[in-house]
Protein backbone atom coordinates (compact mmCIF):
# COMPACT_ATOMS: atom_id res chain seq x y z
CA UNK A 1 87.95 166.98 98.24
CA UNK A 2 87.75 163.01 97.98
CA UNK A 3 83.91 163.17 98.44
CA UNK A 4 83.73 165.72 95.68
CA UNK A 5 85.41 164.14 92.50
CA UNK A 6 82.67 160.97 92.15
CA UNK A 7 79.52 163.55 91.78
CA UNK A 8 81.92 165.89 89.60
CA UNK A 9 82.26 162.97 87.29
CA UNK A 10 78.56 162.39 87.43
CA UNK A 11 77.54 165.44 86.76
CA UNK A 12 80.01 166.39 84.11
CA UNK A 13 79.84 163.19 82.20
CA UNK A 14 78.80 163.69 78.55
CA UNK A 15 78.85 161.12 76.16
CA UNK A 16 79.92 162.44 72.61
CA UNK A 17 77.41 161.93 69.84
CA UNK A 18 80.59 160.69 67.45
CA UNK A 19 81.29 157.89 69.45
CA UNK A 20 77.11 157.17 69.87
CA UNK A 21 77.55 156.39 66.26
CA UNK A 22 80.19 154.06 66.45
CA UNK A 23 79.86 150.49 67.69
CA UNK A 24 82.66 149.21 70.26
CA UNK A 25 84.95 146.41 69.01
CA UNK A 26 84.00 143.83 70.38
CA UNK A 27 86.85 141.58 72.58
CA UNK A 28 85.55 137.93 73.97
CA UNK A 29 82.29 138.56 75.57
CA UNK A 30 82.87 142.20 75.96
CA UNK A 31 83.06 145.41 74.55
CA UNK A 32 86.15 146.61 73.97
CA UNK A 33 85.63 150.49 74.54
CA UNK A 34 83.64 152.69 75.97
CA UNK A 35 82.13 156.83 75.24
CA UNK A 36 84.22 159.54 76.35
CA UNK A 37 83.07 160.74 79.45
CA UNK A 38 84.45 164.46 80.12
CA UNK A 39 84.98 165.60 83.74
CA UNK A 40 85.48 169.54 85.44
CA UNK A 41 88.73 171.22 84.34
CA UNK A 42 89.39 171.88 87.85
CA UNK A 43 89.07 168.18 89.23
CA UNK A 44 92.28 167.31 90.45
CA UNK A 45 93.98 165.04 88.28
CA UNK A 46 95.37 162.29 91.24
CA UNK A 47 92.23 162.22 93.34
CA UNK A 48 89.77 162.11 89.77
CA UNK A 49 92.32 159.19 88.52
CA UNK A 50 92.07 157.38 91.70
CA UNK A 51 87.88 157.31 91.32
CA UNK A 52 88.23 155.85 88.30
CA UNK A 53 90.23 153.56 89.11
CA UNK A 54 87.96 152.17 92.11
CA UNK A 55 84.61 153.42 90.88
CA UNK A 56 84.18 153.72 87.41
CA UNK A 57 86.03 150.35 86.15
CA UNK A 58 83.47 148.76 88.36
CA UNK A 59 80.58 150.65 86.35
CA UNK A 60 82.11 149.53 83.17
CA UNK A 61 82.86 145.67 84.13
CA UNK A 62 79.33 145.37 85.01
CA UNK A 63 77.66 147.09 82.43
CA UNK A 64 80.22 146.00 79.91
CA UNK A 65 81.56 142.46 80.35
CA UNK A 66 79.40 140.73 82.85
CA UNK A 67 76.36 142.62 81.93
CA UNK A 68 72.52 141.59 83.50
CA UNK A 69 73.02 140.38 85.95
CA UNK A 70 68.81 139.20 86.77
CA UNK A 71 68.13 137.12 89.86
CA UNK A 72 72.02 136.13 90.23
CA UNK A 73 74.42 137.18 92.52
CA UNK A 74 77.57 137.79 90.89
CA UNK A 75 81.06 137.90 92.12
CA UNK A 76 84.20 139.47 90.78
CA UNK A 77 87.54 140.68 91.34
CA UNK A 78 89.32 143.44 90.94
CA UNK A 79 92.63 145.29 91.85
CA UNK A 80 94.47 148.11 90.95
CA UNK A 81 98.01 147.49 89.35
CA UNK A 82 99.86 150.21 88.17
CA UNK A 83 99.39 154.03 87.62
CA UNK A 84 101.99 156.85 85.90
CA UNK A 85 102.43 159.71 88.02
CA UNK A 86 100.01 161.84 85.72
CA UNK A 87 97.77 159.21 86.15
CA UNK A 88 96.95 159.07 82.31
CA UNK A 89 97.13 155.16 81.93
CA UNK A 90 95.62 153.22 84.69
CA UNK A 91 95.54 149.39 84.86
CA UNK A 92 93.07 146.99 86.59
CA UNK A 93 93.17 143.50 86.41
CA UNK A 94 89.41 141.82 86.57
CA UNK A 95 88.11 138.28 86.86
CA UNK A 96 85.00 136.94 87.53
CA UNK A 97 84.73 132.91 87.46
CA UNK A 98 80.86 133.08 87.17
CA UNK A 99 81.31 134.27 83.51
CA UNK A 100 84.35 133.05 83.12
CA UNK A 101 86.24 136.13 82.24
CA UNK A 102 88.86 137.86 83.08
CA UNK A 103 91.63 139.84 81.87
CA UNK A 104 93.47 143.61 82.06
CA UNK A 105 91.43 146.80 82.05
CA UNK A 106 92.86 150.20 80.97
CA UNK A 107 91.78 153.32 81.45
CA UNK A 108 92.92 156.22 79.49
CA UNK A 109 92.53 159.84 81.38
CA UNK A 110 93.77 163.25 79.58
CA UNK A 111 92.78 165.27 77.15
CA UNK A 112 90.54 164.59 74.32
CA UNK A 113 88.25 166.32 71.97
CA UNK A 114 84.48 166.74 72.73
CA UNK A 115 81.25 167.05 70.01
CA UNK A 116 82.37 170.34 69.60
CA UNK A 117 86.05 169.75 68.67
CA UNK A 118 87.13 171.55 72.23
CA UNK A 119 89.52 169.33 73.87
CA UNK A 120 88.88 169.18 77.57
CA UNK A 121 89.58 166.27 80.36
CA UNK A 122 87.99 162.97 79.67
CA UNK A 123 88.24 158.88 80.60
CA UNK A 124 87.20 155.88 78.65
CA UNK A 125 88.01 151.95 78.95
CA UNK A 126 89.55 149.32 76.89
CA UNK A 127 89.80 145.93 77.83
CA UNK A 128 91.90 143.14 76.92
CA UNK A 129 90.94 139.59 78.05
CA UNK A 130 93.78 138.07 79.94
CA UNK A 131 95.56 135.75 77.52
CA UNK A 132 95.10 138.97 75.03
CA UNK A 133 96.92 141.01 77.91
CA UNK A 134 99.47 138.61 78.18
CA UNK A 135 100.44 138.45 74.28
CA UNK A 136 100.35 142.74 73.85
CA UNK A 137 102.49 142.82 77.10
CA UNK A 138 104.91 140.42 75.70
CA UNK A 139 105.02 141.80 72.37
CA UNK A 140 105.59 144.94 73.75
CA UNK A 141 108.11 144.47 75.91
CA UNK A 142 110.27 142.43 72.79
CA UNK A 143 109.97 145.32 70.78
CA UNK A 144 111.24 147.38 73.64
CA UNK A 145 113.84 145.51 74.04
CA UNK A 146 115.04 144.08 70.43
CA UNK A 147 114.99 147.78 69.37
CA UNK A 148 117.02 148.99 72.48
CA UNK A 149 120.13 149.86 70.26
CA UNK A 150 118.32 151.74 67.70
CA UNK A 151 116.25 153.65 70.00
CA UNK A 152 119.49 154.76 71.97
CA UNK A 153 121.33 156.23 69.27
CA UNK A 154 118.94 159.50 68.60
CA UNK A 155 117.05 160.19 71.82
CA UNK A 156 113.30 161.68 70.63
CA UNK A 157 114.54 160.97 67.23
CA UNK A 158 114.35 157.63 67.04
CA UNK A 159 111.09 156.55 66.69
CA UNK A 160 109.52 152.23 67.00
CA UNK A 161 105.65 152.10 65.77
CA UNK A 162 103.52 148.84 66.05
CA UNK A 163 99.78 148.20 66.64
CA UNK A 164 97.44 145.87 67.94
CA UNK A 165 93.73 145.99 66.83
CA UNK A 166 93.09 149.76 67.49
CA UNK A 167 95.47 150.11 70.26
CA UNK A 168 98.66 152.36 68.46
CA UNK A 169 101.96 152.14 70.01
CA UNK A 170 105.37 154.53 69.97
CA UNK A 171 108.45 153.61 71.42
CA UNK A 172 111.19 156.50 71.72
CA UNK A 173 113.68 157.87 74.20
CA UNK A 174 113.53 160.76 76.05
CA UNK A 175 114.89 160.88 79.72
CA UNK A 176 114.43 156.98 79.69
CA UNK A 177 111.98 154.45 77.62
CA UNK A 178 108.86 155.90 76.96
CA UNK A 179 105.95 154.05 75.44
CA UNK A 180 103.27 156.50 73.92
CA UNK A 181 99.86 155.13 73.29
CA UNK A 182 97.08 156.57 70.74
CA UNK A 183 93.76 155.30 71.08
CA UNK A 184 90.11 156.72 70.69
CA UNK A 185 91.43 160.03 70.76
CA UNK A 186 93.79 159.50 73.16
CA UNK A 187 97.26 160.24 73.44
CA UNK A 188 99.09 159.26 76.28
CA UNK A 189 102.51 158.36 77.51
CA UNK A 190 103.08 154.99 78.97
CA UNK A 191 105.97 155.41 81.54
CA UNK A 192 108.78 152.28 81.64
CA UNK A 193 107.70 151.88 85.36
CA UNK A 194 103.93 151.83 84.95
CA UNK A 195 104.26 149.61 82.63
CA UNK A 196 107.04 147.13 83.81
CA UNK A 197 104.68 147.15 86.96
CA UNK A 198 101.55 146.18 85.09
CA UNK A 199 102.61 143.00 83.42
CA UNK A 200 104.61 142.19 86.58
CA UNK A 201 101.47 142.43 88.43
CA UNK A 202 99.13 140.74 86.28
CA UNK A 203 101.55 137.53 85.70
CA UNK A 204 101.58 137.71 89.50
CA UNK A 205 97.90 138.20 90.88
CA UNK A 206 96.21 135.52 88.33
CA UNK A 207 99.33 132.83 89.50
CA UNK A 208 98.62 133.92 92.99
C-alpha cells in the first residue's frame, strides 16, 4: 500500500485553474502557498499524509524557497514535528544555511473544492519563516490561554477569532481546546496536542 500512495498523488494531482490565476503571497524569499493538488478518494488518509509529509514538502522547499539550484549542491534540513490523528495539519520544520532560510512548513490535507466546485481530497503548503513561526505560535497560544475563562463557560458556543496575513484562526471548546484553521479553502481543526507539540518542537530542534 506504502508504494502505492506517491504515484496516486502523481497521477491524480490537478492544479485548479482559480488558484493559476492567483499569485502566492509572498513570505521572505519564498512563496507562501502553493495550488491545490487533489489526490484518489480512496487513498488512505494516514499513509497519503505521511507522503506528504516526507515527499512532497521536499518538492515544495525546493521548488519554492530554495529554488535553482544550477551547478550548486545544496543542503537542507528537514523533520517532521507534529501531526493530528486525521492527519489534516502537518508540520515540518526546514532550514537550509546555504540560503539562509529556514522556518515552519504546514501542510493542510482534507477536503477542498476543485475547478468544478466538487469538493474532493486535496494538499497544499504554507510556510512561515522561523521568527514568523515563532510570533503566530506565541500569539496563538496567548489567546488560548488569556481567553481560557470565556471559552469554558459555553462549550461550542463560545467562539475566539484572530488572523494573521491569510492564515484565519477559531478557538472554541468542544471535548477540549480546539483550534480551527481556514485557509485557501481549507478548513481544518488544529488539535491542542498537535499543536502544543509543534511549537515545542520547533523551539527545540533550531536550539538543538
Amino acid at each position: 500500500m506504502k508504494k502505492l500512495i506517491l504515484p496516486l498523488l502523481i497521477c491524480y494531482g490537478i492544479t485548479t485553474s482559480a488558484q493559476k490565476n492567483n499569485t502566492a503571497l509572498a513570505v521572505g524569499v519564498a512563496a507562501a502557498a502553493t495550488t491545490l493538488t487533489f489526490i484518489a478518494t480512496n487513498a488512505a488518509k494516514k499513509e497519503t499524509a505521511k507522503t506528504i509529509c516526507q515527499f512532497r514538502s521536499k518538492e515544495f522547499i525546493i521548488n519554492k524557497i530554495i529554488g535553482d539550484a544550477g551547478n550548486k549542491e545544496i543542503k537542507f534540513e528537514t523533520e517532521s514535528l507534529a501531526s493530528d490523528d486525521s492527519g489534516g495539519l502537518i508540520s515540518v520544520a526546514f532550514n537550509c544555511d546555504e540560503i539562509n532560510e529556514r522556518g515552519l512548513l504546514l501542510a493542510f490535507f482534507g477536503e477542498n473544492r476543485d475547478e468544478n466546485g466538487y469538493f474532493g481530497n486535496a494538499y497544499a503548503f504554507r510556510y512561515l519563516p522561523l521568527e514568523e513561526a515563532k510570533t503566530v505560535l506565541e500569539r496563538l497560544e496567548k489567546v488560548r490561554e488569556s481567553n481560557s475563562k470565556y471559552l469554558s463557560e459555553s462549550s461550542n458556543v463560545n467562539n475566539v477569532y484572530i488572523q494573521h496575513k491569510d492564515l484565519k484562526f477559531v478557538f472554541y471548546r468542544e471535548n477540549g481546546n480546539q483550534i480551527r484553521v481556514f485557509w485557501n479553502g481549507f478548513e481544518i481543526i488544529w488539535e491542542q496536542t498537535a499543536f502544543d507539540r509543534t511549537k515545542r518542537r520547533l523551539n527545540k530542534w533550531f536550539n538543538k
